[in-house]
C-alpha atoms as a PDB file:
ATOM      1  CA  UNK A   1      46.372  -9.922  64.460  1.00  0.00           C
ATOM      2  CA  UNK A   2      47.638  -6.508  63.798  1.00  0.00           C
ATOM      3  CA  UNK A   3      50.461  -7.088  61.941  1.00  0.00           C
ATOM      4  CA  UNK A   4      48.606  -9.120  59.348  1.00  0.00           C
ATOM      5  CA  UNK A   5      46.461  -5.868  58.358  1.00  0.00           C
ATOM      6  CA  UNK A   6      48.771  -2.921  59.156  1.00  0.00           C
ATOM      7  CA  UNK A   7      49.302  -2.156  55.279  1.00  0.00           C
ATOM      8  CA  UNK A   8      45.873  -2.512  54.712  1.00  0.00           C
ATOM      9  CA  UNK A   9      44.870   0.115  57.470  1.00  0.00           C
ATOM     10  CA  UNK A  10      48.066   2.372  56.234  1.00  0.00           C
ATOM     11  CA  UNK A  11      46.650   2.172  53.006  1.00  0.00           C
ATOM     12  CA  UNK A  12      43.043   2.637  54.278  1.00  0.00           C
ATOM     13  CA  UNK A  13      44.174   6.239  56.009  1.00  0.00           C
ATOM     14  CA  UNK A  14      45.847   7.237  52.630  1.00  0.00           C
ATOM     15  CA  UNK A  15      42.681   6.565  50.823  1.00  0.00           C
ATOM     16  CA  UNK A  16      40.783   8.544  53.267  1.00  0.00           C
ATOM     17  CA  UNK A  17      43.247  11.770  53.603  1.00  0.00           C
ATOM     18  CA  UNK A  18      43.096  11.640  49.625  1.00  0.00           C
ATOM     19  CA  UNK A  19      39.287  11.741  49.692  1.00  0.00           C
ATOM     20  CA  UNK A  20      39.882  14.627  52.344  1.00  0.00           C
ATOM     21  CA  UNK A  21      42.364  16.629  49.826  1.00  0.00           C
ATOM     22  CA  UNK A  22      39.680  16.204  46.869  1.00  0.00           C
ATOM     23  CA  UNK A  23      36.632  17.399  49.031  1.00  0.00           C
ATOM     24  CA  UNK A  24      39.090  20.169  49.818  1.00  0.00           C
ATOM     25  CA  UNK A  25      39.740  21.217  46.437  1.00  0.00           C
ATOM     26  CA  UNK A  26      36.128  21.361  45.743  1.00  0.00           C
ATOM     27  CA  UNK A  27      35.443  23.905  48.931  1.00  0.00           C
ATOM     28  CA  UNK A  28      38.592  25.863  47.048  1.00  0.00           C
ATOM     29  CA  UNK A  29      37.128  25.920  43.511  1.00  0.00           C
ATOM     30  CA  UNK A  30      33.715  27.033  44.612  1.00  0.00           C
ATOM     31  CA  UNK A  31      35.216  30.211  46.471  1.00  0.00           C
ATOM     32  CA  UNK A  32      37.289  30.583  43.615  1.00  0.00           C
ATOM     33  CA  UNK A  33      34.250  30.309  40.662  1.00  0.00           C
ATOM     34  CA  UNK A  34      31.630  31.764  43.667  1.00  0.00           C
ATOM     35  CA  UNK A  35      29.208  28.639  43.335  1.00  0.00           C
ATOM     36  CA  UNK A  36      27.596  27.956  46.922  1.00  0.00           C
ATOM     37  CA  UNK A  37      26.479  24.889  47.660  1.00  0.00           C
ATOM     38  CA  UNK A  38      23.612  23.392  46.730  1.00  0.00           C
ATOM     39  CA  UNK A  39      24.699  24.135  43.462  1.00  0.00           C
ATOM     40  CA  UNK A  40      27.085  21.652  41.427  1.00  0.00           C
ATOM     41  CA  UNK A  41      26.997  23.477  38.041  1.00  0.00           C
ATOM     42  CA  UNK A  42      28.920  26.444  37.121  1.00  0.00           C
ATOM     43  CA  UNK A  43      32.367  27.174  34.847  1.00  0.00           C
ATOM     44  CA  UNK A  44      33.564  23.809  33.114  1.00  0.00           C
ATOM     45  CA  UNK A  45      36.617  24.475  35.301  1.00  0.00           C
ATOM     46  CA  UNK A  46      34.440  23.820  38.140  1.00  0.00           C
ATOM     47  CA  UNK A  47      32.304  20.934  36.985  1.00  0.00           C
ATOM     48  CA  UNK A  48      35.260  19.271  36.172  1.00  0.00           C
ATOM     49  CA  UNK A  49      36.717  19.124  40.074  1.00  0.00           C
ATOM     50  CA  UNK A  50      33.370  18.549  41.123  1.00  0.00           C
ATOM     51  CA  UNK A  51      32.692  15.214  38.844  1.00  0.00           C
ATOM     52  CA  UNK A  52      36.031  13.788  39.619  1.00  0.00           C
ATOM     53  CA  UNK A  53      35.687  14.435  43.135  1.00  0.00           C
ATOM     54  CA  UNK A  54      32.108  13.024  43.318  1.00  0.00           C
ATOM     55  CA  UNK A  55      33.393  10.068  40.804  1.00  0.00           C
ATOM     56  CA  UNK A  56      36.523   9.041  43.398  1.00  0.00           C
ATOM     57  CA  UNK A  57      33.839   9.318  46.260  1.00  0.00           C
ATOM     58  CA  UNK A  58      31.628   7.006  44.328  1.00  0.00           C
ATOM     59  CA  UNK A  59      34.250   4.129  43.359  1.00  0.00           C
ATOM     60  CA  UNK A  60      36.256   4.651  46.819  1.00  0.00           C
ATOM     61  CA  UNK A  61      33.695   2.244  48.964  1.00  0.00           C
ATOM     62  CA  UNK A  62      34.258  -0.346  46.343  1.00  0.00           C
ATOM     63  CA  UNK A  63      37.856  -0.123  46.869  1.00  0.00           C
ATOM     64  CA  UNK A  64      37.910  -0.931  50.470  1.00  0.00           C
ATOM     65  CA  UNK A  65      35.983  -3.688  49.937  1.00  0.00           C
ATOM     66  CA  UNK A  66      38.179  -5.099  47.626  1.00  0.00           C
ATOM     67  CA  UNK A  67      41.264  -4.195  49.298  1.00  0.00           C
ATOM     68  CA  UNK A  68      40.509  -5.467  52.433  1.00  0.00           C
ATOM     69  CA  UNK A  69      38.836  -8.643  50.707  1.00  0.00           C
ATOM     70  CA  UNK A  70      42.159  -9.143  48.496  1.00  0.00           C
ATOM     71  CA  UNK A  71      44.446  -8.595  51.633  1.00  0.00           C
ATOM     72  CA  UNK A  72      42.249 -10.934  54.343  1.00  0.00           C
ATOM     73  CA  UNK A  73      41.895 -13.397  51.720  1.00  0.00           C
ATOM     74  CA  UNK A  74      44.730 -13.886  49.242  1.00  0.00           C
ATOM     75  CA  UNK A  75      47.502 -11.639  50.379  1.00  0.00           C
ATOM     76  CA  UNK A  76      48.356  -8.864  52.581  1.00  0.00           C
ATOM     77  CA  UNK A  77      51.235  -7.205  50.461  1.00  0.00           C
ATOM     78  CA  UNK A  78      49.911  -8.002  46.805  1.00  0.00           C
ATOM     79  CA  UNK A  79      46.785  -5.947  47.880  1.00  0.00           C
ATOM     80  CA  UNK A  80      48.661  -3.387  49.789  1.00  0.00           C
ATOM     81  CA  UNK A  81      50.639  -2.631  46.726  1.00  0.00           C
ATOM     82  CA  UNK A  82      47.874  -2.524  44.190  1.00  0.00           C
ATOM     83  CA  UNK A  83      45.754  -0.356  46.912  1.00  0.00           C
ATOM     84  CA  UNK A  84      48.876   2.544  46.481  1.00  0.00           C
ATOM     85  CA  UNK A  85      48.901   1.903  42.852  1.00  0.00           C
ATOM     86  CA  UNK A  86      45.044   2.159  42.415  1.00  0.00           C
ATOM     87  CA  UNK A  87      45.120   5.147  44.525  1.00  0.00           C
ATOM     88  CA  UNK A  88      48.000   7.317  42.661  1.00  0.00           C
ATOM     89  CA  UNK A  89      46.420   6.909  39.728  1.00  0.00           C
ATOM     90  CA  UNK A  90      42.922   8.200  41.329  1.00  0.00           C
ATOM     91  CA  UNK A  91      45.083  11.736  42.218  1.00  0.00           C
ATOM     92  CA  UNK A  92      46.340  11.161  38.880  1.00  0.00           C
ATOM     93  CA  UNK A  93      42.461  10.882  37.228  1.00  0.00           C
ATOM     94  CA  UNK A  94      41.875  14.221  39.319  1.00  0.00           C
ATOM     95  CA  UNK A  95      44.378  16.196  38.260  1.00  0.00           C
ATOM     96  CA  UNK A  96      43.861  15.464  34.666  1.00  0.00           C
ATOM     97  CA  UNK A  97      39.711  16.105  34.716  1.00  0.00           C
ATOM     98  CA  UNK A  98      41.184  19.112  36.496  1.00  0.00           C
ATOM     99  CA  UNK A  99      43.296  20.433  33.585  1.00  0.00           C
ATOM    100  CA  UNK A 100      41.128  18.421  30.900  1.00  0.00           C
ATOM    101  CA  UNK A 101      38.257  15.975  30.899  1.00  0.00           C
ATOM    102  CA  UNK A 102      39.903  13.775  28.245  1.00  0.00           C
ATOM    103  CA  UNK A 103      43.418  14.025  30.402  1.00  0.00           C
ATOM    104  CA  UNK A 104      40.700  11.679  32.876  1.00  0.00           C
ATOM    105  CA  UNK A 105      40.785   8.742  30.406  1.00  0.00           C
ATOM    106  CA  UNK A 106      44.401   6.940  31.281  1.00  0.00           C
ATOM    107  CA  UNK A 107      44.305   7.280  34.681  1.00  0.00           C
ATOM    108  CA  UNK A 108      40.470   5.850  34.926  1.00  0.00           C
ATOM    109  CA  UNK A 109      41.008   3.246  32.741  1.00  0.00           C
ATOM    110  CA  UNK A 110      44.417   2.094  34.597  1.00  0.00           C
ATOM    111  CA  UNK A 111      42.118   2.641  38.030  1.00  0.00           C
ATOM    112  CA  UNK A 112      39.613   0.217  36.182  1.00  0.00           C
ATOM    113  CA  UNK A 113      42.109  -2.574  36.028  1.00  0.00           C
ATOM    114  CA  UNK A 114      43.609  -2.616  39.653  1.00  0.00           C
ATOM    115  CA  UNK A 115      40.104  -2.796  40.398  1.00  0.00           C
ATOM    116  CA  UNK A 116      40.123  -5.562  38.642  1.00  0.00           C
ATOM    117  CA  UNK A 117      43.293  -7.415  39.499  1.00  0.00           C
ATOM    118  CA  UNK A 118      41.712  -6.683  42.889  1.00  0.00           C
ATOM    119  CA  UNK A 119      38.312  -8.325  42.517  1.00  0.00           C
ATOM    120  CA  UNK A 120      40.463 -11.549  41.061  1.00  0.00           C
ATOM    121  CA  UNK A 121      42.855 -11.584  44.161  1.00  0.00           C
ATOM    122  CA  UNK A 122      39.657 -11.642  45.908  1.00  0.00           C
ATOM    123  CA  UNK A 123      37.751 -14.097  44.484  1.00  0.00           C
ATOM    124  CA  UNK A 124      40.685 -16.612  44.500  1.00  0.00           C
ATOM    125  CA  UNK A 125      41.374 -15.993  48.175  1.00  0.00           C
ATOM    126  CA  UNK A 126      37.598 -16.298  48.789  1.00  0.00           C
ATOM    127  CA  UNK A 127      37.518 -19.878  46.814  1.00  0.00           C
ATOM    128  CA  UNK A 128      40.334 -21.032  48.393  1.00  0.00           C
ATOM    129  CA  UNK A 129      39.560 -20.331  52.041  1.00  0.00           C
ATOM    130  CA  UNK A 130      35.912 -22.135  51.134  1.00  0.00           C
ATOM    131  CA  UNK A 131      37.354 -25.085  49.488  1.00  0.00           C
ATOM    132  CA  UNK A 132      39.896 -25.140  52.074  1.00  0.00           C
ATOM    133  CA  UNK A 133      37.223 -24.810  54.755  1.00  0.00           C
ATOM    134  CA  UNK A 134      34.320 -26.879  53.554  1.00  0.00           C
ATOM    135  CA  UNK A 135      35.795 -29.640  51.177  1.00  0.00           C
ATOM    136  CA  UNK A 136      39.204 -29.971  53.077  1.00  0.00           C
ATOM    137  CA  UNK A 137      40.666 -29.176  49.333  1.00  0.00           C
ATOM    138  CA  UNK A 138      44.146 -27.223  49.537  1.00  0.00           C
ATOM    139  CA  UNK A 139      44.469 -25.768  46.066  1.00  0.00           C
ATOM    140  CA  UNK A 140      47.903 -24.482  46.734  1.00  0.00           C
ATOM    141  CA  UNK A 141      49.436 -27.623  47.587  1.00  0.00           C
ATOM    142  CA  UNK A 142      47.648 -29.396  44.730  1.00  0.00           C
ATOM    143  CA  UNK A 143      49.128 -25.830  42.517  1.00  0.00           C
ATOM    144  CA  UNK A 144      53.324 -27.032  44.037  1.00  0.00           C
ATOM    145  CA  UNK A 145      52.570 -30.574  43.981  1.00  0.00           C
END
Protein backbone atom coordinates (compact mmCIF):
# COMPACT_ATOMS: atom_id res chain seq x y z
CA UNK A 1 0.00 0.00 0.00
CA UNK A 2 2.84 2.32 0.51
CA UNK A 3 4.22 2.53 -2.62
CA UNK A 4 0.98 3.59 -4.23
CA UNK A 5 1.01 6.96 -2.04
CA UNK A 6 4.73 7.65 -1.41
CA UNK A 7 4.66 10.79 -3.87
CA UNK A 8 1.68 11.89 -2.43
CA UNK A 9 3.11 11.86 1.23
CA UNK A 10 6.62 13.33 -0.31
CA UNK A 11 4.64 15.91 -1.70
CA UNK A 12 2.44 16.26 1.45
CA UNK A 13 5.85 17.02 3.69
CA UNK A 14 6.93 19.64 1.01
CA UNK A 15 3.66 21.36 1.33
CA UNK A 16 3.95 21.38 4.99
CA UNK A 17 7.84 22.54 5.37
CA UNK A 18 6.70 25.36 2.80
CA UNK A 19 3.84 26.40 5.09
CA UNK A 20 6.64 26.18 7.89
CA UNK A 21 9.13 28.60 5.80
CA UNK A 22 6.11 31.18 5.21
CA UNK A 23 4.98 31.21 8.97
CA UNK A 24 8.70 31.76 9.42
CA UNK A 25 9.02 34.68 7.36
CA UNK A 26 6.16 36.25 9.06
CA UNK A 27 7.89 35.76 12.78
CA UNK A 28 11.03 37.53 10.70
CA UNK A 29 9.09 40.50 9.27
CA UNK A 30 7.38 41.34 12.50
CA UNK A 31 10.86 41.63 14.40
CA UNK A 32 12.00 43.37 11.53
CA UNK A 33 8.79 46.14 11.22
CA UNK A 34 8.35 45.61 15.41
CA UNK A 35 4.56 44.50 15.06
CA UNK A 36 3.77 41.91 18.00
CA UNK A 37 1.27 39.72 17.62
CA UNK A 38 -2.05 40.20 17.94
CA UNK A 39 -1.55 42.74 15.55
CA UNK A 40 -1.67 41.97 11.62
CA UNK A 41 -1.46 45.60 10.36
CA UNK A 42 1.56 47.64 10.10
CA UNK A 43 4.10 48.82 6.99
CA UNK A 44 2.62 47.59 3.51
CA UNK A 45 5.89 45.63 3.50
CA UNK A 46 4.50 43.75 6.29
CA UNK A 47 0.87 43.31 5.36
CA UNK A 48 1.97 42.03 2.30
CA UNK A 49 3.93 38.74 3.93
CA UNK A 50 1.27 38.52 6.27
CA UNK A 51 -1.77 38.20 3.54
CA UNK A 52 0.14 35.83 1.41
CA UNK A 53 1.10 33.81 4.22
CA UNK A 54 -2.45 33.74 5.72
CA UNK A 55 -3.81 33.31 1.89
CA UNK A 56 -1.39 29.95 1.27
CA UNK A 57 -2.61 28.78 4.82
CA UNK A 58 -6.14 29.29 3.70
CA UNK A 59 -6.05 27.44 0.15
CA UNK A 60 -3.37 24.74 1.50
CA UNK A 61 -6.26 22.35 3.20
CA UNK A 62 -7.98 22.43 -0.11
CA UNK A 63 -4.96 21.22 -1.74
CA UNK A 64 -4.53 18.10 0.18
CA UNK A 65 -7.78 17.24 -0.40
CA UNK A 66 -7.47 17.41 -3.87
CA UNK A 67 -4.16 15.95 -4.12
CA UNK A 68 -4.75 13.08 -2.26
CA UNK A 69 -8.33 12.74 -3.98
CA UNK A 70 -6.59 13.12 -7.59
CA UNK A 71 -3.76 10.60 -6.60
CA UNK A 72 -6.19 7.74 -4.71
CA UNK A 73 -8.54 8.15 -7.42
CA UNK A 74 -7.24 8.86 -10.91
CA UNK A 75 -3.50 8.73 -10.67
CA UNK A 76 -0.68 8.70 -8.37
CA UNK A 77 2.02 10.51 -10.61
CA UNK A 78 -0.35 12.99 -12.61
CA UNK A 79 -1.28 14.37 -9.10
CA UNK A 80 2.13 14.13 -7.68
CA UNK A 81 3.37 16.29 -10.45
CA UNK A 82 0.70 18.92 -10.46
CA UNK A 83 1.00 18.92 -6.39
CA UNK A 84 5.02 20.25 -7.06
CA UNK A 85 3.79 22.44 -9.75
CA UNK A 86 0.87 23.96 -7.68
CA UNK A 87 3.20 24.33 -4.88
CA UNK A 88 6.26 26.29 -6.70
CA UNK A 89 4.10 28.56 -7.90
CA UNK A 90 2.55 29.18 -4.20
CA UNK A 91 6.52 30.22 -3.13
CA UNK A 92 6.35 31.92 -6.32
CA UNK A 93 2.80 33.97 -5.29
CA UNK A 94 4.83 34.76 -1.95
CA UNK A 95 7.67 36.11 -3.12
CA UNK A 96 5.98 38.37 -5.52
CA UNK A 97 3.18 39.86 -2.77
CA UNK A 98 6.51 40.11 -0.99
CA UNK A 99 8.23 42.48 -3.46
CA UNK A 100 4.73 43.71 -4.95
CA UNK A 101 1.07 42.91 -4.49
CA UNK A 102 0.40 42.97 -8.25
CA UNK A 103 3.77 40.64 -8.75
CA UNK A 104 0.88 38.08 -6.72
CA UNK A 105 -1.38 37.96 -9.82
CA UNK A 106 0.55 35.21 -12.22
CA UNK A 107 1.49 33.00 -9.78
CA UNK A 108 -2.26 32.94 -8.11
CA UNK A 109 -3.90 32.70 -11.12
CA UNK A 110 -1.52 29.71 -12.44
CA UNK A 111 -2.15 28.21 -8.61
CA UNK A 112 -5.95 28.66 -9.55
CA UNK A 113 -5.71 26.32 -12.47
CA UNK A 114 -3.72 23.28 -10.99
CA UNK A 115 -6.35 23.57 -8.57
CA UNK A 116 -8.39 23.05 -11.08
CA UNK A 117 -6.84 20.40 -13.26
CA UNK A 118 -6.82 18.85 -9.78
CA UNK A 119 -10.49 18.98 -8.86
CA UNK A 120 -11.09 17.39 -12.63
CA UNK A 121 -8.53 14.49 -12.01
CA UNK A 122 -10.61 14.06 -9.05
CA UNK A 123 -13.87 14.03 -10.08
CA UNK A 124 -13.10 11.62 -13.00
CA UNK A 125 -11.32 9.18 -10.70
CA UNK A 126 -14.27 9.56 -8.27
CA UNK A 127 -16.92 8.71 -11.26
CA UNK A 128 -15.05 6.08 -12.43
CA UNK A 129 -14.37 4.11 -9.26
CA UNK A 130 -18.46 4.59 -8.62
CA UNK A 131 -19.49 3.50 -11.98
CA UNK A 132 -16.94 0.92 -11.79
CA UNK A 133 -18.17 -0.08 -8.33
CA UNK A 134 -21.91 0.24 -8.45
CA UNK A 135 -22.98 -0.21 -12.21
CA UNK A 136 -20.10 -2.71 -13.11
CA UNK A 137 -19.39 0.10 -16.00
CA UNK A 138 -15.51 0.27 -16.92
CA UNK A 139 -15.23 3.61 -18.66
CA UNK A 140 -11.66 3.03 -19.58
CA UNK A 141 -12.14 -0.01 -21.45
CA UNK A 142 -15.24 1.40 -23.15
CA UNK A 143 -12.52 4.87 -23.70
CA UNK A 144 -9.64 1.88 -25.72
CA UNK A 145 -12.33 -0.14 -27.06
Amino acid sequence: MLHQVHLLAAVTVLGVLEQAYFFLQVIYARRLFGISPPKTSGPPEFERVFRAQVNSSEYFPIFLALLWQAGLFFHQGLAAALGLLYLYSRYCYFTGYRASSSERLAPIYFSTGVLWILVAASALGILHSLLSHYVGLNVLQLLTA
